[in-house]
Protein backbone atom coordinates (compact mmCIF):
# COMPACT_ATOMS: atom_id res chain seq x y z
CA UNK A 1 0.00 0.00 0.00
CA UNK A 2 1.46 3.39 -1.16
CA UNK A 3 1.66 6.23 1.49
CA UNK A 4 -0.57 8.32 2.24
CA UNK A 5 1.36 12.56 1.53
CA UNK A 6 -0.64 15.44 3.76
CA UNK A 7 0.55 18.75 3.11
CA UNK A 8 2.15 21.06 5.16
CA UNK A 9 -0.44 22.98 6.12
CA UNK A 10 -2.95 20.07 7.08
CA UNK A 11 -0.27 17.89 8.54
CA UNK A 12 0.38 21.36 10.98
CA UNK A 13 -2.79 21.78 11.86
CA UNK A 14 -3.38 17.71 12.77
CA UNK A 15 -0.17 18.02 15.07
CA UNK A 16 -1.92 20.57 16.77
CA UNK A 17 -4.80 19.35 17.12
CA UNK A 18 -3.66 15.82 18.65
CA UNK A 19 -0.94 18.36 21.11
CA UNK A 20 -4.42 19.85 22.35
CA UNK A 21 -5.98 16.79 22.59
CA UNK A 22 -3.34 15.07 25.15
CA UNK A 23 -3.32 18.36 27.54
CA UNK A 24 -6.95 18.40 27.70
CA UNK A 25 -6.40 14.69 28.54
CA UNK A 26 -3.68 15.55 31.03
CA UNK A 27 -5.99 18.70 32.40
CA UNK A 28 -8.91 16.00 33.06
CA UNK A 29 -7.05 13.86 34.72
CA UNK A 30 -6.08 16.49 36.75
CA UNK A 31 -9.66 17.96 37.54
CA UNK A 32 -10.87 14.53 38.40
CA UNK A 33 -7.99 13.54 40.89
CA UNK A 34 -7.22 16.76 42.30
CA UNK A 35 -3.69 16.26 41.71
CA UNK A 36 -1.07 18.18 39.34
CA UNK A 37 1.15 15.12 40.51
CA UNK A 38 -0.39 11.82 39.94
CA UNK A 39 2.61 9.86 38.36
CA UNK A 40 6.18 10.21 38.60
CA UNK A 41 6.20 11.15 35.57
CA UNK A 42 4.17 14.56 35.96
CA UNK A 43 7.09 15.71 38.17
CA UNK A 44 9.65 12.80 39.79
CA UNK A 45 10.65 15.10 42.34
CA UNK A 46 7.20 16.60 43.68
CA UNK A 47 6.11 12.94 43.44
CA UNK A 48 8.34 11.33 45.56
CA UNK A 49 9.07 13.63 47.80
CA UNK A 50 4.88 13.99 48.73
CA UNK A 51 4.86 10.04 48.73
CA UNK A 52 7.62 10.27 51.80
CA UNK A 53 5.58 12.70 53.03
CA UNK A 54 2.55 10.82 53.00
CA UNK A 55 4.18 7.67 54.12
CA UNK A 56 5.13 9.08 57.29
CA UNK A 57 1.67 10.40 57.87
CA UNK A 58 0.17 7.24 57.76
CA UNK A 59 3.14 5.57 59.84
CA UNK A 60 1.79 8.20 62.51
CA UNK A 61 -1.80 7.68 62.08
CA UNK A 62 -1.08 4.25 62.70
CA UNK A 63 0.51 5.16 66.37
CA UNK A 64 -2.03 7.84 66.69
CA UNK A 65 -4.69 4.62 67.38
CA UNK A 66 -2.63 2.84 69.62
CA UNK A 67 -1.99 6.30 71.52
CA UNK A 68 -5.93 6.57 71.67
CA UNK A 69 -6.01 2.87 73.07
CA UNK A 70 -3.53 3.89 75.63
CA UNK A 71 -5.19 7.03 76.72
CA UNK A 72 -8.30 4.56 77.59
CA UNK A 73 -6.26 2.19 79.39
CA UNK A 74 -5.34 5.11 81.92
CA UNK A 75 -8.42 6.16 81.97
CA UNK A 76 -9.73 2.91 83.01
CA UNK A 77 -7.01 2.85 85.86
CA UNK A 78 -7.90 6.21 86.71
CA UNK A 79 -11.57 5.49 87.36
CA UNK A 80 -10.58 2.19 89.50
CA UNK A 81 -8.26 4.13 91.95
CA UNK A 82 -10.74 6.49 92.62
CA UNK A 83 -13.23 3.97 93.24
CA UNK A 84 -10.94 1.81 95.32
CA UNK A 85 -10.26 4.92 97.35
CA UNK A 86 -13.56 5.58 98.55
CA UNK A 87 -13.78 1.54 99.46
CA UNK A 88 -10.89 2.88 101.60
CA UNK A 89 -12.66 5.59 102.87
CA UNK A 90 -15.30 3.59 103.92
CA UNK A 91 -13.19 0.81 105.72
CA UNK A 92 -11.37 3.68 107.39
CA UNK A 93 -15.53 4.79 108.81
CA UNK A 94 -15.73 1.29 109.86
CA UNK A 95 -12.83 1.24 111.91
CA UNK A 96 -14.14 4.53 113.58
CA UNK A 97 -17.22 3.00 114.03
CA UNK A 98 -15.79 0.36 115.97
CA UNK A 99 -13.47 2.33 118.33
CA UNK A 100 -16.87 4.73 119.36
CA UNK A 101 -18.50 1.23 120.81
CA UNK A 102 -16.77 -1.17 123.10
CA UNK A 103 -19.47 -3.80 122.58
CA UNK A 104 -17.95 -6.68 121.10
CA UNK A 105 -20.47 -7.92 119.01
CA UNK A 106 -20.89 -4.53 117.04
CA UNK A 107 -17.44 -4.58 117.19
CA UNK A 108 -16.98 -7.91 115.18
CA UNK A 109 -19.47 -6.93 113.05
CA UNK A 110 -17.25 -3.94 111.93
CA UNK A 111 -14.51 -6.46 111.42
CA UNK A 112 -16.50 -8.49 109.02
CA UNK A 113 -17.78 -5.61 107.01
CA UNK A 114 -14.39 -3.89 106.75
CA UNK A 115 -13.23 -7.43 105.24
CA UNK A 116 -16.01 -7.52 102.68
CA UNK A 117 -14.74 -3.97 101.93
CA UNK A 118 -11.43 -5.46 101.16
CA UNK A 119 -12.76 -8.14 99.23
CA UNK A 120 -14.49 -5.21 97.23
CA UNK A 121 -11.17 -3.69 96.34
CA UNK A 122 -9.53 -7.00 95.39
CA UNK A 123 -12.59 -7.29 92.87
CA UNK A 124 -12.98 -3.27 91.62
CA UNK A 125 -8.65 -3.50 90.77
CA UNK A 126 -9.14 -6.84 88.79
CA UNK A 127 -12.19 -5.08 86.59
CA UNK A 128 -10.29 -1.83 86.16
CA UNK A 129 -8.85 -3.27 82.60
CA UNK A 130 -9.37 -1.95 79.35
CA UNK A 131 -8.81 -4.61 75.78
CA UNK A 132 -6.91 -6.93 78.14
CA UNK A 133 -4.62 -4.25 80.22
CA UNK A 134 -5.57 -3.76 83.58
CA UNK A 135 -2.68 -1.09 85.18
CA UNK A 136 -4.08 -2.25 88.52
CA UNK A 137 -3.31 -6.15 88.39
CA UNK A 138 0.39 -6.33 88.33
CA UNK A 139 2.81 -8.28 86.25
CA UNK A 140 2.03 -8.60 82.44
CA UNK A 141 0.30 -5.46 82.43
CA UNK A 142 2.73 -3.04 82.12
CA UNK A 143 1.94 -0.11 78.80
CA UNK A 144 4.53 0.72 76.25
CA UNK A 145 3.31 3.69 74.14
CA UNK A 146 5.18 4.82 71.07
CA UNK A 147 4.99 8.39 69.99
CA UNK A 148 7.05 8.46 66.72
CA UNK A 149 7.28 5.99 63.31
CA UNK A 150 10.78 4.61 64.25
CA UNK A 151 9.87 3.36 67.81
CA UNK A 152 12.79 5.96 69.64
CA UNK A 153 10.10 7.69 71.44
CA UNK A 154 8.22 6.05 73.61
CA UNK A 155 6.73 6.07 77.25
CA UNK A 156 6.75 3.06 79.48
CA UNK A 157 4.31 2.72 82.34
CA UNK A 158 4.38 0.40 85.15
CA UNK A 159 1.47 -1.59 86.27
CA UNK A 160 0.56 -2.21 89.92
CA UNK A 161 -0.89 -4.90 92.09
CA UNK A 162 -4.33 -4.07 93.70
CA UNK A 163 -5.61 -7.16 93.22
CA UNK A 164 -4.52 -8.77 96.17
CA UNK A 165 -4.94 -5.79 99.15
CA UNK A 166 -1.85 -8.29 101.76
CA UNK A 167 0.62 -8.20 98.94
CA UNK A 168 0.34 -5.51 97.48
CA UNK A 169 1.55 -2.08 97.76
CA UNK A 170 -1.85 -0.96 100.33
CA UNK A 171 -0.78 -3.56 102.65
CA UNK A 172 -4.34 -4.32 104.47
CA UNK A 173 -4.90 -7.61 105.54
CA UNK A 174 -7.84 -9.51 106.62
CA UNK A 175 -9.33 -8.87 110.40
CA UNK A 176 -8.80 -12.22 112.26
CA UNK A 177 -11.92 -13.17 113.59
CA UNK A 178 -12.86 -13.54 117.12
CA UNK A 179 -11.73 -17.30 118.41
CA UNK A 180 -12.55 -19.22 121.98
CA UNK A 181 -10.56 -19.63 124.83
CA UNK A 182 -10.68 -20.09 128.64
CA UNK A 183 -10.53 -17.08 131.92
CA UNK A 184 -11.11 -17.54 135.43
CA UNK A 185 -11.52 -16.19 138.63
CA UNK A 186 -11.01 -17.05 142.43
CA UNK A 187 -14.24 -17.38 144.77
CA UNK A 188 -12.80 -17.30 148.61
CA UNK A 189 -14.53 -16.68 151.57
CA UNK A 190 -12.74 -13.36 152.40
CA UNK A 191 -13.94 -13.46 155.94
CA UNK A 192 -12.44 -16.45 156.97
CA UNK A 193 -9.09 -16.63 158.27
CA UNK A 194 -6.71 -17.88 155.51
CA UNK A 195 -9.10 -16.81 152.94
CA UNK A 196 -10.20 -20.70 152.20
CA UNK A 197 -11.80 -21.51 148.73
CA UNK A 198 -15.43 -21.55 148.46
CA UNK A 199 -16.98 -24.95 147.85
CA UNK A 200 -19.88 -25.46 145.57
CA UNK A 201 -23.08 -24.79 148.07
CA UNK A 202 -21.16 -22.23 149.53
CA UNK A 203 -22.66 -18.30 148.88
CA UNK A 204 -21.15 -16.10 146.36
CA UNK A 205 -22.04 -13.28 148.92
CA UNK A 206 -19.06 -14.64 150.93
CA UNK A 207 -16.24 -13.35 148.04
CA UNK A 208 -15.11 -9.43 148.70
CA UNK A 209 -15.60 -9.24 145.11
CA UNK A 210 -19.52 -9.68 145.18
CA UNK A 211 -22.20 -7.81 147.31
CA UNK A 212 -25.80 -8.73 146.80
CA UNK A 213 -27.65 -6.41 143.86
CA UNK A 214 -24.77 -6.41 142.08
CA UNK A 215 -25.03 -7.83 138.52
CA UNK A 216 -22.37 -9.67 136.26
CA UNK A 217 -22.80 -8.84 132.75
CA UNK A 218 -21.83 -11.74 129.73
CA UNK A 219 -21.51 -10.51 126.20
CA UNK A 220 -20.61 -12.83 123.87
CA UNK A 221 -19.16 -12.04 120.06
CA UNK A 222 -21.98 -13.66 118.62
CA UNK A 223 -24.33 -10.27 120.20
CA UNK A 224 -25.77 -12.25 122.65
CA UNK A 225 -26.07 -10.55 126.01
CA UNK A 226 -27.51 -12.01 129.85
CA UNK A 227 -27.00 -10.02 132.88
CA UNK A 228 -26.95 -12.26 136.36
CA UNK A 229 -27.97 -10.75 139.22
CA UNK A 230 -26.05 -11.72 142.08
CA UNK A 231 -28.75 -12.26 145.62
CA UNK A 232 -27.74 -13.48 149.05
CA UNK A 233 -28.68 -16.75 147.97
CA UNK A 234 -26.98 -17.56 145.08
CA UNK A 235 -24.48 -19.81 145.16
CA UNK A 236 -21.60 -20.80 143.75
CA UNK A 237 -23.08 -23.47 141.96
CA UNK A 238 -25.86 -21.34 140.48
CA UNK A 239 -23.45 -18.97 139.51
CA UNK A 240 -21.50 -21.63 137.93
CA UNK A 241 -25.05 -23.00 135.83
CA UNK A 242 -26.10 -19.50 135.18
CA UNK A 243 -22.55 -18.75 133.36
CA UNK A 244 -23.40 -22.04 131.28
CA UNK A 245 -26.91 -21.02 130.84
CA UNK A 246 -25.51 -17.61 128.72
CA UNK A 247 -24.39 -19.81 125.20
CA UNK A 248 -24.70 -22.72 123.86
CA UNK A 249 -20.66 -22.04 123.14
CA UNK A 250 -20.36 -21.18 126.82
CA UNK A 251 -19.61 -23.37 129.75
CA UNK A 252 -18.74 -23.40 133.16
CA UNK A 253 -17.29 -25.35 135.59
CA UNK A 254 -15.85 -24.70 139.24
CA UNK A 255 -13.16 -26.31 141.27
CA UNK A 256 -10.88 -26.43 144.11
CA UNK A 257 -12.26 -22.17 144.57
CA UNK A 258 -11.69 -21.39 141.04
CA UNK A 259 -14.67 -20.81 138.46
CA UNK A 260 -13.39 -21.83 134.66
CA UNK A 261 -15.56 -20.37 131.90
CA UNK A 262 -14.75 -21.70 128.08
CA UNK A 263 -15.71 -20.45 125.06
CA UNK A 264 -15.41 -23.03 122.07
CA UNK A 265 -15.64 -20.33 119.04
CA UNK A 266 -17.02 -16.94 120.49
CA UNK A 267 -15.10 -14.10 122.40
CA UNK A 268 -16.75 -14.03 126.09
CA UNK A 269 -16.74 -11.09 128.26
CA UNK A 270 -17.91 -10.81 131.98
CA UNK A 271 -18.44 -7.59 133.66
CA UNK A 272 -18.92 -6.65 137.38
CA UNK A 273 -20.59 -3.30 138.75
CA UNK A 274 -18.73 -3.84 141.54
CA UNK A 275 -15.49 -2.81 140.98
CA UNK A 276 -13.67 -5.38 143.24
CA UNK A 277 -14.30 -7.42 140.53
CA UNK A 278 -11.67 -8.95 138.67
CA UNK A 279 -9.99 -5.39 139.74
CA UNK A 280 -12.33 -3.59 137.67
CA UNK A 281 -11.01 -4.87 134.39
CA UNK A 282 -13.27 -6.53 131.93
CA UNK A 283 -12.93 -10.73 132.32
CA UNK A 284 -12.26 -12.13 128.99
CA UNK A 285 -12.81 -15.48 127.79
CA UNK A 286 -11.14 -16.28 124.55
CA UNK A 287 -9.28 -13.75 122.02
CA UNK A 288 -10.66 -10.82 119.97
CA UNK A 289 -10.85 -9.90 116.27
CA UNK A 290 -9.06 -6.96 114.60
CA UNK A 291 -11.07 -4.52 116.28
CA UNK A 292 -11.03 -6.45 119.94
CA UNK A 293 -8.91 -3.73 121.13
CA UNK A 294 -8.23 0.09 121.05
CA UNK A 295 -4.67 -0.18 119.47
CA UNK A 296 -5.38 -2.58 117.35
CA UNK A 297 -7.91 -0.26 115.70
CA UNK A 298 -5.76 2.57 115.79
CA UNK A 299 -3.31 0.22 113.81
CA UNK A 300 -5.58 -0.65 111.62
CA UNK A 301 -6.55 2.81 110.59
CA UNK A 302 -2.66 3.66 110.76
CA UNK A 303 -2.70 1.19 107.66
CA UNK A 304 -5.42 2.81 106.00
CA UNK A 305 -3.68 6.06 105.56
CA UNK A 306 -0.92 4.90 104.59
CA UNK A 307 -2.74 2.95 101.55
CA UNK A 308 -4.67 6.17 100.86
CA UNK A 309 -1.63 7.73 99.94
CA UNK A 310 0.00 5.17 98.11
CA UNK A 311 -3.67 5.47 95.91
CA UNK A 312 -3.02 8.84 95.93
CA UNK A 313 0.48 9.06 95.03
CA UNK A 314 -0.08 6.42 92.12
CA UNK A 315 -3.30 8.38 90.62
CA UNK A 316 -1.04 10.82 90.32
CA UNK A 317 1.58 9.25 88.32
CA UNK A 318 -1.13 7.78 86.02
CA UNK A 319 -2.57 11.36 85.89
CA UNK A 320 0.73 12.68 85.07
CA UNK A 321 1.20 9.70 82.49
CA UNK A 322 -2.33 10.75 80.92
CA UNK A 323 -0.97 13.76 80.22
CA UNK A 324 2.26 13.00 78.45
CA UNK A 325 0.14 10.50 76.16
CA UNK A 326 -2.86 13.25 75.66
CA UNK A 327 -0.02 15.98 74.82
CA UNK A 328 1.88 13.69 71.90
CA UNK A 329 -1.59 12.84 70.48
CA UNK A 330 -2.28 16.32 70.50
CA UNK A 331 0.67 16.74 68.90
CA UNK A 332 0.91 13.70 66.46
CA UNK A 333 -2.68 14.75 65.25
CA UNK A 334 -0.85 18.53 64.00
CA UNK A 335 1.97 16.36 62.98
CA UNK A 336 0.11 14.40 60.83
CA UNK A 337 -1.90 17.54 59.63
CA UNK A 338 1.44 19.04 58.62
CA UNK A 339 3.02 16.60 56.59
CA UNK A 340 -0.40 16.08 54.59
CA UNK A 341 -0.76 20.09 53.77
CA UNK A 342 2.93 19.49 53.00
CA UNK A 343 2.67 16.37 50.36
CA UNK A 344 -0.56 18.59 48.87
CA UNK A 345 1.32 21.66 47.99
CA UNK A 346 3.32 19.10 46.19
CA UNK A 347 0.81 17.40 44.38
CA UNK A 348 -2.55 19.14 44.33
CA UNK A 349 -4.13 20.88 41.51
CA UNK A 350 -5.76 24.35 41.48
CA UNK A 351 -8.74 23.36 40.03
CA UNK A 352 -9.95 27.48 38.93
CA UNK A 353 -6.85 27.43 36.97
CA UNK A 354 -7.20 23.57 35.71
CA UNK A 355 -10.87 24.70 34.80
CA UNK A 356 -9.68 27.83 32.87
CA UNK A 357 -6.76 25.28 31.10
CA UNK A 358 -9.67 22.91 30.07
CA UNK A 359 -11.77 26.14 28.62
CA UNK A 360 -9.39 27.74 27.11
CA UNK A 361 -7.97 24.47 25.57
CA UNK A 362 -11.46 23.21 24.33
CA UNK A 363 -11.54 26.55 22.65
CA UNK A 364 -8.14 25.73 20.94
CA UNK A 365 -9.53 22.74 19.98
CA UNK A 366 -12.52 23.59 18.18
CA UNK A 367 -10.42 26.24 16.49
CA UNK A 368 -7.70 23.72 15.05
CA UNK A 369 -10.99 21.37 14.04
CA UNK A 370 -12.05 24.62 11.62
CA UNK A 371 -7.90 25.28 10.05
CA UNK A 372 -8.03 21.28 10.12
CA UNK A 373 -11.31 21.50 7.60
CA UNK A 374 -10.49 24.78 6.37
CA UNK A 375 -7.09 23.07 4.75
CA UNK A 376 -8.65 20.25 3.44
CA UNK A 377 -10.79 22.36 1.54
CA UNK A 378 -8.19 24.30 0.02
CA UNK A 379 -6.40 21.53 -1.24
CA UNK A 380 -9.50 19.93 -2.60
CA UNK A 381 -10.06 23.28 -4.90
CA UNK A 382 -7.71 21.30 -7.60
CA UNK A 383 -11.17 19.31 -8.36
CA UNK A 384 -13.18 22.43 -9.87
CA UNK A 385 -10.35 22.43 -12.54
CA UNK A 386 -11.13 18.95 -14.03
């Protein structure tokens, strides 16, 4: 097949018009991307250089999630310390509670709440995780947080153990609970010469330390309470069946001028008016919970204020934590913004002026369509002179 000869003037005017037609192509492309830059080869350097950009923006976004996750995971710990220290507030009103009484049974009863109080802790620290790290539950929960793409800025933050209230940093233990046990007292005939021991039928009258219309008081752990009277003619057996009579965990039993009272699991206490009595101290029949005593409830809330301000001393390292993590998310968010605005003054298109390009190149267009047609004509005037 022979080739096909254009001449100059309509070959010019096809070279134009095919030029036109690839930047409207290229000007399209543009207004439908948004991008002056959408290839390497629109502009290797702008291209590359906004893909770096852009890489590192999404390397950051990626950390900016995990940085959001952390944030939640102190938050979490946050909430359970605070909670755990008004379970420690209220133990600490228990034991204040028990030191205004000096009944024993109430006094137990404050024991056993202030345990279930620490059981309450134990429980509140083990649900203080968030997405399987709980900062309050010790070893394998400690939080790495990484601030930048390469991993050389990070923050690393130490869990603690409230889970178990004895071993861990608060240090509060269990009240022991009241247990059984054995006291006793003399009965002698104090006006005898020698001071010989009372025998069984014998009156209790006959001890110093009782005087008809005085009453013995028993108070047992369990809240019961009986109050003997003592008459001129009680004796010492009757005492020693009326002490039995008190509990079924209380017994009695008197020998050789000495009266034995046991308690199997409760706390007993026996109480004269009558101040010769056992000197005027309280008898005491077995040993006493946590808050049996004076100092031992002083100790006990000695303990709590100490584990107050351990709570308060670690809220405030998660608090300052929080802040370090909120502050580089702050800042990782502007970072982020940055390098995007960066990569798109590399890359973007102004679409007024791509709009005007298109118009103005459309125009072009239809103008080298007319010289196109307008050339072909001219060399087709050689036919009118056949």
């Amino acid at each position: 097949m022979g080739s096909i000869t254009l001449s100059s003037a309509v070959r010019n005017n096809l070279a134009s018009l095919q030029a036109t037609s690839n930047l409207i192509g290229k000007v399209q492309e543009r207004l439908s991307t948004g991008k002056k830059v959408n290839s390497a080869l629109d502009d290797p350097n702008a291209f590359f250089t906004a893909q770096g950009l852009s890489n590192r923006a999404n390397d950051l976004r990626t950390l900016l999630d995990d940085q959001g996750q952390a944030i939640q995971t102190l938050k979490a710990a946050d909430k359970g310390i605070s909670a755990i220290s008004d379970l420690v507030d209220a133990a600490k009103a228990k034991a204040n509670q028990a030191i205004q009484t000096s009944n024993i049974a109430e006094r137990e009863q404050y024991a056993s709440e202030y345990n279930e109080l620490l059981g309450q802790i134990e429980d509140l620290a083990k649900d203080s995780g968030y997405k399987g790290k709980n900062l309050l539950a010790g070893t394998g929960n400690d939080l790495n947080v990484t601030f930048n793409e390469d991993g050389t800025s990070d923050l690393d933050i130490s869990a603690v153990d409230f889970t178990d209230t004895a071993t861990g940093p608060l240090k509060l233990t269990d009240l022991a609970s009241s247990t059984g046990g054995t006291a006793t007292f003399s009965l002698n005939n104090d006006g005898a010469t020698g001071t010989p021991a009372l025998t069984g039928g014998a009156l209790v009258t006959l001890d110093d330390a009782f005087s008809a219309g005085d009453t013995l008081t028993i108070t047992n752990t369990a809240g019961e309470e009986t109050k003997i009277e003592i008459t001129d003619t009680l004796t010492v057996s009757q005492l020693e069946a009326a002490i039995t009579a008190t509990s079924s965990d209380t017994t009695a039993s008197f020998a050789s001028g000495t009266m034995t009272i046991t308690s199997t699991d409760e706390t007993v206490q026996i109480k004269s008016d009558n101040a010769s009595f056992n000197s005027g101290a309280t008898l005491q029949a077995g040993t006493l919970g946590g808050f049996g005593t004076d100092s031992g409830i002083d100790a006990v809330v000695e303990k709590l204020k100490s584990a107050q301000d351990k709570l308060r001393s670690q809220a405030s390292t998660f608090g300052t934590n929080l802040s370090i993590v909120q502050n580089r998310e702050d800042f990782t968010k502007a970072m982020i913004n940055t390098l995007e605005e960066g990569a798109g003054k590399l890359t973007l298109a102004d679409t007024n002026e791509e709009g005007a390009n298109l118009l103005a190149l459309q125009t072009q267009q239809s103008l080298a369509s007319t010289s196109l047609s307008l050339a072909a004509q001219a060399e087709q005037n050689v036919l009118r002179l056949l």
